[in-house]
PDB file of N, CA and C in Angstrom:
ATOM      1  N   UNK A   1      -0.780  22.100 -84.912  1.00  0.00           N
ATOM      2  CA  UNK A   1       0.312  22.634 -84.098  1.00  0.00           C
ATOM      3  C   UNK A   1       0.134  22.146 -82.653  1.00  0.00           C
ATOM      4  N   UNK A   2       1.190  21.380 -82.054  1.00  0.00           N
ATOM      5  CA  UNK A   2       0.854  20.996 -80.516  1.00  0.00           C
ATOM      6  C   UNK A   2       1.165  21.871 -79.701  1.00  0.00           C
ATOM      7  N   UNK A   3       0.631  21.569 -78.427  1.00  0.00           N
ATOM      8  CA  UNK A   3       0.766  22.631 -77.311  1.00  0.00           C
ATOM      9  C   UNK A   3       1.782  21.697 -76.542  1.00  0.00           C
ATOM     10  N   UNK A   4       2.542  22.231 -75.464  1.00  0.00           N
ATOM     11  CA  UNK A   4       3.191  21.757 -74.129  1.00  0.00           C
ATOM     12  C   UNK A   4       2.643  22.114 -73.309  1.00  0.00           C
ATOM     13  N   UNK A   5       2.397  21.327 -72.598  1.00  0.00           N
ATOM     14  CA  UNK A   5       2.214  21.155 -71.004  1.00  0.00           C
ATOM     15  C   UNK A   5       2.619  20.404 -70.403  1.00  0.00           C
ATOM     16  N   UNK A   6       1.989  20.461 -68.801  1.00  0.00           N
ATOM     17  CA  UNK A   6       3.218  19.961 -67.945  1.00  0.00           C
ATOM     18  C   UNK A   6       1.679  19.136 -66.919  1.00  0.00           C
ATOM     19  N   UNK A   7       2.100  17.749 -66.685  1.00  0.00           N
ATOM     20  CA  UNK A   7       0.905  17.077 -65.697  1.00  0.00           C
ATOM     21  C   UNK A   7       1.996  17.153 -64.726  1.00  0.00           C
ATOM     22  N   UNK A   8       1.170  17.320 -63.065  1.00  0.00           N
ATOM     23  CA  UNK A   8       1.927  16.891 -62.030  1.00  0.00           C
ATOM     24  C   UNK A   8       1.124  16.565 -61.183  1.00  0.00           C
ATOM     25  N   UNK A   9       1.558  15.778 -60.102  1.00  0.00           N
ATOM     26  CA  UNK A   9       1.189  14.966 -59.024  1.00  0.00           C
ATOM     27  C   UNK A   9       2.038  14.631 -57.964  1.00  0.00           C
ATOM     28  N   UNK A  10       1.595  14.613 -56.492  1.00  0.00           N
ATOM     29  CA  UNK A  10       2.445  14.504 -55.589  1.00  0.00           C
ATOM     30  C   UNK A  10       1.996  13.635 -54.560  1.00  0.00           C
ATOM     31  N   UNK A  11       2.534  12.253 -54.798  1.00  0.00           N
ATOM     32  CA  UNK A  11       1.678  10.885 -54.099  1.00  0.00           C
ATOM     33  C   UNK A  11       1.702  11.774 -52.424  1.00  0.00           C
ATOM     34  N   UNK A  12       3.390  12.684 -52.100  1.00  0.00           N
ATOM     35  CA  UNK A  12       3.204  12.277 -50.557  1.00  0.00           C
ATOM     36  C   UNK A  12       4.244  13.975 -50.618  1.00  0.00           C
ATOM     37  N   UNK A  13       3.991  14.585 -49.535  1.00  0.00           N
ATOM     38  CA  UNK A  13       4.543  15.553 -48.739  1.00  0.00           C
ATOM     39  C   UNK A  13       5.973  15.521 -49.501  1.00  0.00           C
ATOM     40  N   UNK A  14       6.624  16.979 -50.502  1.00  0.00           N
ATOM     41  CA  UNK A  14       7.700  17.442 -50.789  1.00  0.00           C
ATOM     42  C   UNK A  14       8.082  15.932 -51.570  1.00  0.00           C
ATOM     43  N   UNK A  15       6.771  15.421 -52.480  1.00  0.00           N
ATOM     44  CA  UNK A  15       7.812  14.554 -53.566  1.00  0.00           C
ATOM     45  C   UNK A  15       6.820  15.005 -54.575  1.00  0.00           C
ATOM     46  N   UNK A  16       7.443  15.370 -55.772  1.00  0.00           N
ATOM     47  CA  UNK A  16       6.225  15.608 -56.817  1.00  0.00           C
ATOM     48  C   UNK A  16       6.666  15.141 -58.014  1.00  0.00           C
ATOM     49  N   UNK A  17       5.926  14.451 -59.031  1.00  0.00           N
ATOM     50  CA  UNK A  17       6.368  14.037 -60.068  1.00  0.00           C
ATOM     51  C   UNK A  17       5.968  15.021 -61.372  1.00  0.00           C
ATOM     52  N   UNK A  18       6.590  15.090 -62.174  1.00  0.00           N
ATOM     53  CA  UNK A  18       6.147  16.510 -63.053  1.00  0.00           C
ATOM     54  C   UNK A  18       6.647  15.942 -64.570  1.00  0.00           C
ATOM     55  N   UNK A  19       5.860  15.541 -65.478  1.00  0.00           N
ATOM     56  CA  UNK A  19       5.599  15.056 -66.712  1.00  0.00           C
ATOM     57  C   UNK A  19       5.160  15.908 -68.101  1.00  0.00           C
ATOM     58  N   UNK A  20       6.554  16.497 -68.177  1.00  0.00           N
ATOM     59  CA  UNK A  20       5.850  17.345 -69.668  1.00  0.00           C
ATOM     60  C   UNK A  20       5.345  16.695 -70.449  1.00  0.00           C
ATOM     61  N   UNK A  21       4.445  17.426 -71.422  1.00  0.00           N
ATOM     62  CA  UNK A  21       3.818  16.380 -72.988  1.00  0.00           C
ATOM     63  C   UNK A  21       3.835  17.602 -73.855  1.00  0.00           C
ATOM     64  N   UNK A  22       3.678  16.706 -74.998  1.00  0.00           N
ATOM     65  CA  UNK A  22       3.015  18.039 -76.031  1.00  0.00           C
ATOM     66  C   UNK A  22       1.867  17.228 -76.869  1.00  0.00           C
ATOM     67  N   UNK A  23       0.666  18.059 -76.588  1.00  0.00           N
ATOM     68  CA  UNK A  23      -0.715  17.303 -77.276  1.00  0.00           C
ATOM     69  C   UNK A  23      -1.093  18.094 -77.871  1.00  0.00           C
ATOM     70  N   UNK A  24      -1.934  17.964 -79.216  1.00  0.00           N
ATOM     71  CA  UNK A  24      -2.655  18.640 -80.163  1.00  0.00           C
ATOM     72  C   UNK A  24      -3.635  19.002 -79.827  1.00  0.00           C
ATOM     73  N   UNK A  25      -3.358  20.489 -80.707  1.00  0.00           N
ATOM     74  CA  UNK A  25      -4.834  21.534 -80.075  1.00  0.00           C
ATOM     75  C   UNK A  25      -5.561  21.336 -79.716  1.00  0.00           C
ATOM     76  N   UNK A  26      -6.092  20.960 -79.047  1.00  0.00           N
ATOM     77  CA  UNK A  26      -7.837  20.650 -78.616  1.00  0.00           C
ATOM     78  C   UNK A  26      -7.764  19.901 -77.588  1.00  0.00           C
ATOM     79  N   UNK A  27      -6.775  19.964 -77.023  1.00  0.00           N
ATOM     80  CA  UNK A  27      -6.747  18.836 -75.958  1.00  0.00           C
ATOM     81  C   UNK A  27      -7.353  18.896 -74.629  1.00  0.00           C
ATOM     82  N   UNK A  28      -7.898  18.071 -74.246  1.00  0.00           N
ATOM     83  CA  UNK A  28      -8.464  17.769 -72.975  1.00  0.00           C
ATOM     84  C   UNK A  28      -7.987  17.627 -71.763  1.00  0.00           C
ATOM     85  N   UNK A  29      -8.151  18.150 -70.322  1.00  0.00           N
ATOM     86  CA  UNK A  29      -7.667  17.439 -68.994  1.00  0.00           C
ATOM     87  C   UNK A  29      -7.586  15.988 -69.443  1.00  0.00           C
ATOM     88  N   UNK A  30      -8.593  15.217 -69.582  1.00  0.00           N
ATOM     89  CA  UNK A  30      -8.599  13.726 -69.379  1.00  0.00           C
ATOM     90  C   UNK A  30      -7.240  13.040 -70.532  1.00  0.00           C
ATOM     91  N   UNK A  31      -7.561  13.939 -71.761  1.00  0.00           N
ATOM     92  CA  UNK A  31      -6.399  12.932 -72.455  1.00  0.00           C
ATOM     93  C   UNK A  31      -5.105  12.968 -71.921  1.00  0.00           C
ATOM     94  N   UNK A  32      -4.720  14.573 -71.264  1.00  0.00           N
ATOM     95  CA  UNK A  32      -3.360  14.872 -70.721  1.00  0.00           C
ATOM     96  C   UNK A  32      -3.121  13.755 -69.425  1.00  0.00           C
ATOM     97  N   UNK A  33      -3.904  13.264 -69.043  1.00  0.00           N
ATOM     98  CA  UNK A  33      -4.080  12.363 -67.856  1.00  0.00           C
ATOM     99  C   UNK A  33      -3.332  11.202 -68.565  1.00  0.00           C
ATOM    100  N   UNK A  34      -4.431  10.998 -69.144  1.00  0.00           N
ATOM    101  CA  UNK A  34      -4.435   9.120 -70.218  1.00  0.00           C
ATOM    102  C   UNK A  34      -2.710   9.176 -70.810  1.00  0.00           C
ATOM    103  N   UNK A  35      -2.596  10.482 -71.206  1.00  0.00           N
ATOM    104  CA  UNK A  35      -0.748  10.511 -71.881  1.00  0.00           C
ATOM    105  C   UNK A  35       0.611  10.274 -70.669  1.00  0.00           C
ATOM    106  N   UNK A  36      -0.050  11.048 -69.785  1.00  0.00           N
ATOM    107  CA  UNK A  36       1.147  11.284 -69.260  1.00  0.00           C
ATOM    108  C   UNK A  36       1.813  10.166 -68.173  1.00  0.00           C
ATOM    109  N   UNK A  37       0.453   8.906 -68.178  1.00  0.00           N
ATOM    110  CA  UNK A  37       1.472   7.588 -68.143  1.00  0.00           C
ATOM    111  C   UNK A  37       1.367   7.585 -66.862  1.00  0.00           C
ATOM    112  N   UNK A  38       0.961   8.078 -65.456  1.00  0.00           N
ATOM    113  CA  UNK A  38       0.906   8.288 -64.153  1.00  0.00           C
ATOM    114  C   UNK A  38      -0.060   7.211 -63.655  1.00  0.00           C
ATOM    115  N   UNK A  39      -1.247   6.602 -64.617  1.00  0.00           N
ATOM    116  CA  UNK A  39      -2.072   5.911 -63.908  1.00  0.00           C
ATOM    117  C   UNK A  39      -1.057   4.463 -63.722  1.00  0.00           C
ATOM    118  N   UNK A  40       0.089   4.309 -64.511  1.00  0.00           N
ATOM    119  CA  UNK A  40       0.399   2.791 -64.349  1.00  0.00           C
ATOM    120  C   UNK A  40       1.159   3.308 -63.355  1.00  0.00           C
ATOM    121  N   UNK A  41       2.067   4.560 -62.763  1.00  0.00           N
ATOM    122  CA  UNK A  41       2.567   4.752 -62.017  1.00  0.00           C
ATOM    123  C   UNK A  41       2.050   4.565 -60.388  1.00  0.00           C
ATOM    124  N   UNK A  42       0.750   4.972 -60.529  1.00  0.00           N
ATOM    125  CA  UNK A  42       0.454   5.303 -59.034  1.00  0.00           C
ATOM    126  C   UNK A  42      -1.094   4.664 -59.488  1.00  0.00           C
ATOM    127  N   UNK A  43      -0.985   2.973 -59.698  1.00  0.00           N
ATOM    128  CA  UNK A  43      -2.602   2.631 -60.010  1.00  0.00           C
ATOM    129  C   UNK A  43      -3.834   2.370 -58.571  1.00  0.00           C
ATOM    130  N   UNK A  44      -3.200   2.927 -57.374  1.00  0.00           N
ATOM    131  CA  UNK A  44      -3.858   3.026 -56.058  1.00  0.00           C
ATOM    132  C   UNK A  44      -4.857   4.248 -56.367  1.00  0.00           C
ATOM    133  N   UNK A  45      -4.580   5.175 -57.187  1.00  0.00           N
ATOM    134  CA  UNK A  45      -5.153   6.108 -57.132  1.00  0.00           C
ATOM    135  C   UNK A  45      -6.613   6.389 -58.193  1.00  0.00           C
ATOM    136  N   UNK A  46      -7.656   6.449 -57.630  1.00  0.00           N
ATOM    137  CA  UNK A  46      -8.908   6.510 -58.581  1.00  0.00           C
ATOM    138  C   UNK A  46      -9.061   7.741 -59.777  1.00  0.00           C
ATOM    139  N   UNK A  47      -8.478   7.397 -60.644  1.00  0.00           N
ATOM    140  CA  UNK A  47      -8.498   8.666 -61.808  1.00  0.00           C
ATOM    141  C   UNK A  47      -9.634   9.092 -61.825  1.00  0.00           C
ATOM    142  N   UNK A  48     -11.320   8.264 -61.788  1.00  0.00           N
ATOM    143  CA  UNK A  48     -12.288   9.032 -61.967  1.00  0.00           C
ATOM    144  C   UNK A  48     -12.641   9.898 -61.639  1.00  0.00           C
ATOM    145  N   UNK A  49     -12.692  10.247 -60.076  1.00  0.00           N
ATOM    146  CA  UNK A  49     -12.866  10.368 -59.210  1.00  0.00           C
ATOM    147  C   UNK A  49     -11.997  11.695 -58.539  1.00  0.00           C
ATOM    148  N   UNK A  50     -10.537  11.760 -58.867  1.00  0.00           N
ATOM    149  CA  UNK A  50      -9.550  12.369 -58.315  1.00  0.00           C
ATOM    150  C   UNK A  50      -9.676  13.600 -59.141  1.00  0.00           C
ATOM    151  N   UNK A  51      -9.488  14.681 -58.131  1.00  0.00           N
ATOM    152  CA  UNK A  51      -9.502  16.526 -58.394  1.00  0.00           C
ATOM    153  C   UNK A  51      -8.665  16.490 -58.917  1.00  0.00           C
ATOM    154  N   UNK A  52      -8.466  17.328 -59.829  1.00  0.00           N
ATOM    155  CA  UNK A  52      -7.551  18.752 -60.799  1.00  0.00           C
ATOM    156  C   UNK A  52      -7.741  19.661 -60.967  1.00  0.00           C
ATOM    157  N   UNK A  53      -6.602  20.341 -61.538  1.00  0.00           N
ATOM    158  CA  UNK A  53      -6.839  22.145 -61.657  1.00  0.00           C
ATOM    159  C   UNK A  53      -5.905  22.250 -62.550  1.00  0.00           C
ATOM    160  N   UNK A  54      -6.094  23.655 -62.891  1.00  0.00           N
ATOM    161  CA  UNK A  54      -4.422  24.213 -63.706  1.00  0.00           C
ATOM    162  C   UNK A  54      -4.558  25.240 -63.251  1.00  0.00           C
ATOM    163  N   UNK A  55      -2.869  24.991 -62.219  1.00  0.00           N
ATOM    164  CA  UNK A  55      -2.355  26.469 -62.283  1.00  0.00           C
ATOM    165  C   UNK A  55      -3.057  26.777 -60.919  1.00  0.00           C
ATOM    166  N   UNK A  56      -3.894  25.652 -60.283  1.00  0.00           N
ATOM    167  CA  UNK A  56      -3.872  25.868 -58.968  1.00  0.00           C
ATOM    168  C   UNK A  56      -5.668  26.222 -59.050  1.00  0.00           C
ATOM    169  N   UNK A  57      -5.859  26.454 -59.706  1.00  0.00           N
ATOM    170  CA  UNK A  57      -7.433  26.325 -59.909  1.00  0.00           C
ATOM    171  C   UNK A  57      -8.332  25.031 -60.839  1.00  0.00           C
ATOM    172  N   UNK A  58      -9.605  24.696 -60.040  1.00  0.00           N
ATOM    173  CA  UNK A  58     -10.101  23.990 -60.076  1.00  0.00           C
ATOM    174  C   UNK A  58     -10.706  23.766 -61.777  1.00  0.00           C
ATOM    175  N   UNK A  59     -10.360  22.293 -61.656  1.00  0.00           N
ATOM    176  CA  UNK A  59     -10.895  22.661 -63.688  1.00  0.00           C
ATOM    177  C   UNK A  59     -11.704  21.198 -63.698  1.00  0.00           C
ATOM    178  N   UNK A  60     -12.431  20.913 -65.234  1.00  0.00           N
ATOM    179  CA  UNK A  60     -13.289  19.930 -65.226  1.00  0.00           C
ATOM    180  C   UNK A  60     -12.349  18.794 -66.004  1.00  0.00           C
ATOM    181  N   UNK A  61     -12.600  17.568 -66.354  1.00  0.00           N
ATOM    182  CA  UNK A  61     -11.780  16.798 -67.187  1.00  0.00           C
ATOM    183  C   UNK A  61     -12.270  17.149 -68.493  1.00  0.00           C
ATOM    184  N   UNK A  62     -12.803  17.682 -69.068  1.00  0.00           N
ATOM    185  CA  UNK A  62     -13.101  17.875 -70.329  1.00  0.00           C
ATOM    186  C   UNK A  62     -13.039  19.439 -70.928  1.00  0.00           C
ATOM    187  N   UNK A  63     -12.051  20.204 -69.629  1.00  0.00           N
ATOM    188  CA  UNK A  63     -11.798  21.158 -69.933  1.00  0.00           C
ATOM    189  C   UNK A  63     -10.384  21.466 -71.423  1.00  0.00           C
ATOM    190  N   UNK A  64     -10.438  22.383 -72.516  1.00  0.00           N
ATOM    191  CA  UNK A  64      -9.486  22.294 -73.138  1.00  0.00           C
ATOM    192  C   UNK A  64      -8.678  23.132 -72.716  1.00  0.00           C
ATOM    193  N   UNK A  65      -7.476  22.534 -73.079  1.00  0.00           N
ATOM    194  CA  UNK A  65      -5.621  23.010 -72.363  1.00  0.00           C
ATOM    195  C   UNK A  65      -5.159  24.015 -73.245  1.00  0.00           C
ATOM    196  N   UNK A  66      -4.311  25.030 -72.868  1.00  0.00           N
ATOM    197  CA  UNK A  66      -3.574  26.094 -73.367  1.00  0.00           C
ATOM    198  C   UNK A  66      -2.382  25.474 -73.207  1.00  0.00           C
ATOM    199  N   UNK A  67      -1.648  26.223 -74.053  1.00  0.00           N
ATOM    200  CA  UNK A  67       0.022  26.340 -73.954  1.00  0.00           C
ATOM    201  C   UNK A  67       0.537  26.697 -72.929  1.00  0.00           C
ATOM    202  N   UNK A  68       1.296  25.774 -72.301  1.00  0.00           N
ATOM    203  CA  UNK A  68       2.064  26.249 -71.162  1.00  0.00           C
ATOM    204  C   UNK A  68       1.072  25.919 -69.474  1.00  0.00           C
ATOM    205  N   UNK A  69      -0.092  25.115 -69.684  1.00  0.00           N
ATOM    206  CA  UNK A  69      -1.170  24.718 -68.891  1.00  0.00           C
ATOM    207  C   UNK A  69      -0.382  23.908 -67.971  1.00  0.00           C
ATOM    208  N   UNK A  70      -0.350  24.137 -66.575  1.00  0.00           N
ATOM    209  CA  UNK A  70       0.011  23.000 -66.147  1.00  0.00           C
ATOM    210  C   UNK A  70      -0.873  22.192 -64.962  1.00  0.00           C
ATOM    211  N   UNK A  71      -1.270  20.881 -65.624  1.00  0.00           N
ATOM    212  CA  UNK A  71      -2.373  19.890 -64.854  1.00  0.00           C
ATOM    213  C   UNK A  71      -2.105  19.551 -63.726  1.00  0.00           C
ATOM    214  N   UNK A  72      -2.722  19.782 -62.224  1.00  0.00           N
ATOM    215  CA  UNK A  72      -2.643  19.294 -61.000  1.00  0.00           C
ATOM    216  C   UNK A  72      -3.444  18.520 -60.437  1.00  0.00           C
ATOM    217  N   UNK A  73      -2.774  17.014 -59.993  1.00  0.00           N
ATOM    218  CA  UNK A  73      -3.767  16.151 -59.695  1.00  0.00           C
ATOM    219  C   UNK A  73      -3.498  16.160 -58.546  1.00  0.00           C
ATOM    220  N   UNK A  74      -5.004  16.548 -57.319  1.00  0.00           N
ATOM    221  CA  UNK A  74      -4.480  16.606 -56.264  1.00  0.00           C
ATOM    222  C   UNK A  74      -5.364  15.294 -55.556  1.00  0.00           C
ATOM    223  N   UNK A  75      -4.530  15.082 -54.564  1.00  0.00           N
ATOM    224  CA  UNK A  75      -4.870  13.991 -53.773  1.00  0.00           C
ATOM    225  C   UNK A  75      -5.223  14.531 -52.228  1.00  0.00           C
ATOM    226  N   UNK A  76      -6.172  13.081 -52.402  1.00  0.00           N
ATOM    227  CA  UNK A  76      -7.449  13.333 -50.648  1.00  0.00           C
ATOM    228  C   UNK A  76      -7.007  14.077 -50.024  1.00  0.00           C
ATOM    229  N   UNK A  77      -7.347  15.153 -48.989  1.00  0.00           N
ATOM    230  CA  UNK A  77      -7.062  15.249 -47.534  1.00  0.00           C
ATOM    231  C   UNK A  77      -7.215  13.908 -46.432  1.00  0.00           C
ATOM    232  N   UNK A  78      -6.243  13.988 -45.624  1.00  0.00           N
ATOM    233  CA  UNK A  78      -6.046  12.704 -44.819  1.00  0.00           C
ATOM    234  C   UNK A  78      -6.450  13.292 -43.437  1.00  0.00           C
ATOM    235  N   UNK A  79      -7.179  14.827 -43.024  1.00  0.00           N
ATOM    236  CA  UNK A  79      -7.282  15.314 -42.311  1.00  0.00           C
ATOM    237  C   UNK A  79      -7.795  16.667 -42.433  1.00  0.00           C
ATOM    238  N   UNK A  80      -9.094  17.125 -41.741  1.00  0.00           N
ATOM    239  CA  UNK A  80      -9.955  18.157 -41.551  1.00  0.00           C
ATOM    240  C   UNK A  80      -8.832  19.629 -41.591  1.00  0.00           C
ATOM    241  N   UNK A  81      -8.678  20.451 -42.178  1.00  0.00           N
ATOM    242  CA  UNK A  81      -7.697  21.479 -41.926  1.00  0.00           C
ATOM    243  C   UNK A  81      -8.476  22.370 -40.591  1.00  0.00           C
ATOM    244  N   UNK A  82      -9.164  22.165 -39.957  1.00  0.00           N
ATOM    245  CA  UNK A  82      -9.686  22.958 -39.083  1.00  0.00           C
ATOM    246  C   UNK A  82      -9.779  22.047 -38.046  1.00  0.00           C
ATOM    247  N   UNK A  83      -9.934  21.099 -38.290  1.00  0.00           N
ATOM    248  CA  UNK A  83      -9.721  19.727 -37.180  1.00  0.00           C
ATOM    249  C   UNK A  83      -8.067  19.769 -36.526  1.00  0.00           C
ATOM    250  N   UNK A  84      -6.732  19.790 -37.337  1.00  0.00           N
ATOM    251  CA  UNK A  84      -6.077  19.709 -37.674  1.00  0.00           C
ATOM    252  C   UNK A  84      -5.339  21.219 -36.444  1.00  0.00           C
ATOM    253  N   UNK A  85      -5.877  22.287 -37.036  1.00  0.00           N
ATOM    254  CA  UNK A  85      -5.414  23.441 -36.426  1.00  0.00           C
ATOM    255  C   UNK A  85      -5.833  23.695 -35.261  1.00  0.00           C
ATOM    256  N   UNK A  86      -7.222  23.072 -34.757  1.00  0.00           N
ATOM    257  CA  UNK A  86      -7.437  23.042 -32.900  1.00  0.00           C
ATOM    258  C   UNK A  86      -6.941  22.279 -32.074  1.00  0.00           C
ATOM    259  N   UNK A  87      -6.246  20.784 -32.853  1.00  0.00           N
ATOM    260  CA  UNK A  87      -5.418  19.959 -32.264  1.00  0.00           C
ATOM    261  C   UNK A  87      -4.199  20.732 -32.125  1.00  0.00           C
ATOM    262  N   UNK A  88      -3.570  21.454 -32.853  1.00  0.00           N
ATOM    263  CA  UNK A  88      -2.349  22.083 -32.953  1.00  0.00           C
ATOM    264  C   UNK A  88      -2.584  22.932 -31.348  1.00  0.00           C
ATOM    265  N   UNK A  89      -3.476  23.797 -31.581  1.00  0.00           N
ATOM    266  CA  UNK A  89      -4.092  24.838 -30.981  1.00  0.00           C
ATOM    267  C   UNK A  89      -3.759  24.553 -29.477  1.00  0.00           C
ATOM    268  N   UNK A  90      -4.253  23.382 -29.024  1.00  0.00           N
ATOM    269  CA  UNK A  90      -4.437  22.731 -28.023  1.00  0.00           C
ATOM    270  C   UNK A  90      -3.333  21.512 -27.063  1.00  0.00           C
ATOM    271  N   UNK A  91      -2.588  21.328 -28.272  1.00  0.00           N
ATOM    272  CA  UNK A  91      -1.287  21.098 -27.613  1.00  0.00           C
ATOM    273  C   UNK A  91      -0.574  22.231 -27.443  1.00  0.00           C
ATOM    274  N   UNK A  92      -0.292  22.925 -28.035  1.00  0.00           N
ATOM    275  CA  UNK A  92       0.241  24.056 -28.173  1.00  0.00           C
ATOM    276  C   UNK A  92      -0.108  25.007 -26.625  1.00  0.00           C
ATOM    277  N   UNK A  93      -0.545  25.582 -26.479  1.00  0.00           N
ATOM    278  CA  UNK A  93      -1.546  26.233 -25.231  1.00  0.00           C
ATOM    279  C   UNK A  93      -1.840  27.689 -25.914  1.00  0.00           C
ATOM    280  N   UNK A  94      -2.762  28.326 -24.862  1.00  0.00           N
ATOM    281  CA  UNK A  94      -3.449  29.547 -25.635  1.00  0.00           C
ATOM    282  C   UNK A  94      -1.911  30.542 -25.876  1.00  0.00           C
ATOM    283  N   UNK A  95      -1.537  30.760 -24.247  1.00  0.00           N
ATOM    284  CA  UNK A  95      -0.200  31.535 -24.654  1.00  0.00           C
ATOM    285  C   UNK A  95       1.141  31.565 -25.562  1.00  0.00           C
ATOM    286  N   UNK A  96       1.225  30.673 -26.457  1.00  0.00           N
ATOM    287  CA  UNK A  96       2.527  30.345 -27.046  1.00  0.00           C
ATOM    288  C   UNK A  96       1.846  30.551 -28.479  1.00  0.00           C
ATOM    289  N   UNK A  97       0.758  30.745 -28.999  1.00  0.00           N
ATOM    290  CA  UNK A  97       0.535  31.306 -30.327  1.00  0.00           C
ATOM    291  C   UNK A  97       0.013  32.114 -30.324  1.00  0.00           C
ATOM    292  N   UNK A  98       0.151  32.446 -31.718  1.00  0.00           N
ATOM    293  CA  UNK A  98      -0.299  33.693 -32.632  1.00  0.00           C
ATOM    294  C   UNK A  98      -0.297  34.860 -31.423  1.00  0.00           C
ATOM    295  N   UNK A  99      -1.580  35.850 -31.564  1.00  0.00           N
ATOM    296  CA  UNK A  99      -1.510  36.905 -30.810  1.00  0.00           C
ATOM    297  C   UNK A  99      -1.145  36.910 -29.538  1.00  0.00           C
ATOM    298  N   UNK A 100      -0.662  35.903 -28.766  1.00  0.00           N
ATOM    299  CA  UNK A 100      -0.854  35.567 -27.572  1.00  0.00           C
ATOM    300  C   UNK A 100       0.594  35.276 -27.008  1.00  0.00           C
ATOM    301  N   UNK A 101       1.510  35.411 -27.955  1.00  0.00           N
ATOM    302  CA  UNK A 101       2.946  34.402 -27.797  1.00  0.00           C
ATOM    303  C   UNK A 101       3.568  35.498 -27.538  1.00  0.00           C
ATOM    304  N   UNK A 102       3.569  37.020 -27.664  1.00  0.00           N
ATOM    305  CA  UNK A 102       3.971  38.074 -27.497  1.00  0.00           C
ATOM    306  C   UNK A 102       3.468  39.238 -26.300  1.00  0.00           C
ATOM    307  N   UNK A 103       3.543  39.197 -25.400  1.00  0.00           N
ATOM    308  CA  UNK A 103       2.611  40.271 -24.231  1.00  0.00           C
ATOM    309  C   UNK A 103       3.484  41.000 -23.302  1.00  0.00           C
ATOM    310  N   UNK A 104       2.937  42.023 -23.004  1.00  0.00           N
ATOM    311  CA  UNK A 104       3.326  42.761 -21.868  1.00  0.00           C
ATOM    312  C   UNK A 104       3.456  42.354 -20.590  1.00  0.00           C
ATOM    313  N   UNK A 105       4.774  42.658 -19.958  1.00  0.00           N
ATOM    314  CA  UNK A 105       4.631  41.849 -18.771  1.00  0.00           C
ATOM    315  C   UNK A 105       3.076  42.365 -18.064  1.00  0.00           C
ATOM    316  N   UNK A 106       2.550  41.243 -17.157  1.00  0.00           N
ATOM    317  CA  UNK A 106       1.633  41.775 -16.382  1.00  0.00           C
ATOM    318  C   UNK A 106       0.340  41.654 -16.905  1.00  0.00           C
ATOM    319  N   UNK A 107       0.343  41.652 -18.328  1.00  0.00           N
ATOM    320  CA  UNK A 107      -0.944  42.335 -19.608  1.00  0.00           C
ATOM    321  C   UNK A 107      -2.110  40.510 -19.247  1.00  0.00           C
ATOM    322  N   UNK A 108      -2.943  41.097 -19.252  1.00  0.00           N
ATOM    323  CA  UNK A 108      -3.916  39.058 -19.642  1.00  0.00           C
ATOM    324  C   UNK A 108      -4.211  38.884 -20.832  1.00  0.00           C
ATOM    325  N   UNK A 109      -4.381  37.429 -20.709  1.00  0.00           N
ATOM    326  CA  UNK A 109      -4.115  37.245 -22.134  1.00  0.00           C
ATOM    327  C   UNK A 109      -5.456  37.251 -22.855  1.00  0.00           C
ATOM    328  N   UNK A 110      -4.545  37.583 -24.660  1.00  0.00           N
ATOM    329  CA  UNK A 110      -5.545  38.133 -25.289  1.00  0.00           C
ATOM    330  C   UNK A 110      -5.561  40.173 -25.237  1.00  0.00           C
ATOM    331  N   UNK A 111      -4.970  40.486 -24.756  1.00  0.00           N
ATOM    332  CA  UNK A 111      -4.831  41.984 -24.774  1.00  0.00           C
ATOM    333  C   UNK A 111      -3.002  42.597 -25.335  1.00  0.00           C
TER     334      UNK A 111
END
């Protein structure tokens, strides 16, 4: 009896490609990979090497798939997320975010 699932991948910011299959019981991350035809699509990208999950959590390639599993291949960070948010931080200035963007006349900031 086969299962459905769904592989997806998103080379770049709000484009995602999303590839149902249906593979027989026992199936693997790696074969759902090998099926769903993405490596000739996007062959820049190192399958060995490259993270997945289902469902948004982290999984192994030799993990077996449930019904309704859906495979996420995620790609590099191109940038430190904490690197990223002090640059923000810092163009930005202290007063115009978060707790700080809102004050009492008069009040210093940070209170």
């Amino acid at each position: 009896m086969p299962i459905e699932i769904t592989v997806a991948y998103s080379p770049s910011a709000r484009v995602v490609h999303e590839i149902p299959l249906r593979l027989p019981l026992g199936a693997t991350v790696a074969q759902a990979l090998e099926h769903s035809g993405l490596q000739k699509l996007f062959p820049e990208l190192d399958w060995q090497l490259a993270r997945v999950g289902i469902w948004g959590r982290k999984a192994a390639m030799d993990q077996v798939l449930r019904e309704n599993d859906r495979v996420e291949i995620y790609r590099p960070l191109r940038v430190d997320p904490k690197v990223a948010r002090r640059e923000r931080f810092a163009k930005q200035g202290a007063r115009t975010t978060g707790l700080f963007a809102r004050q009492r006349p008069g009040a210093k900031t940070g209170y």
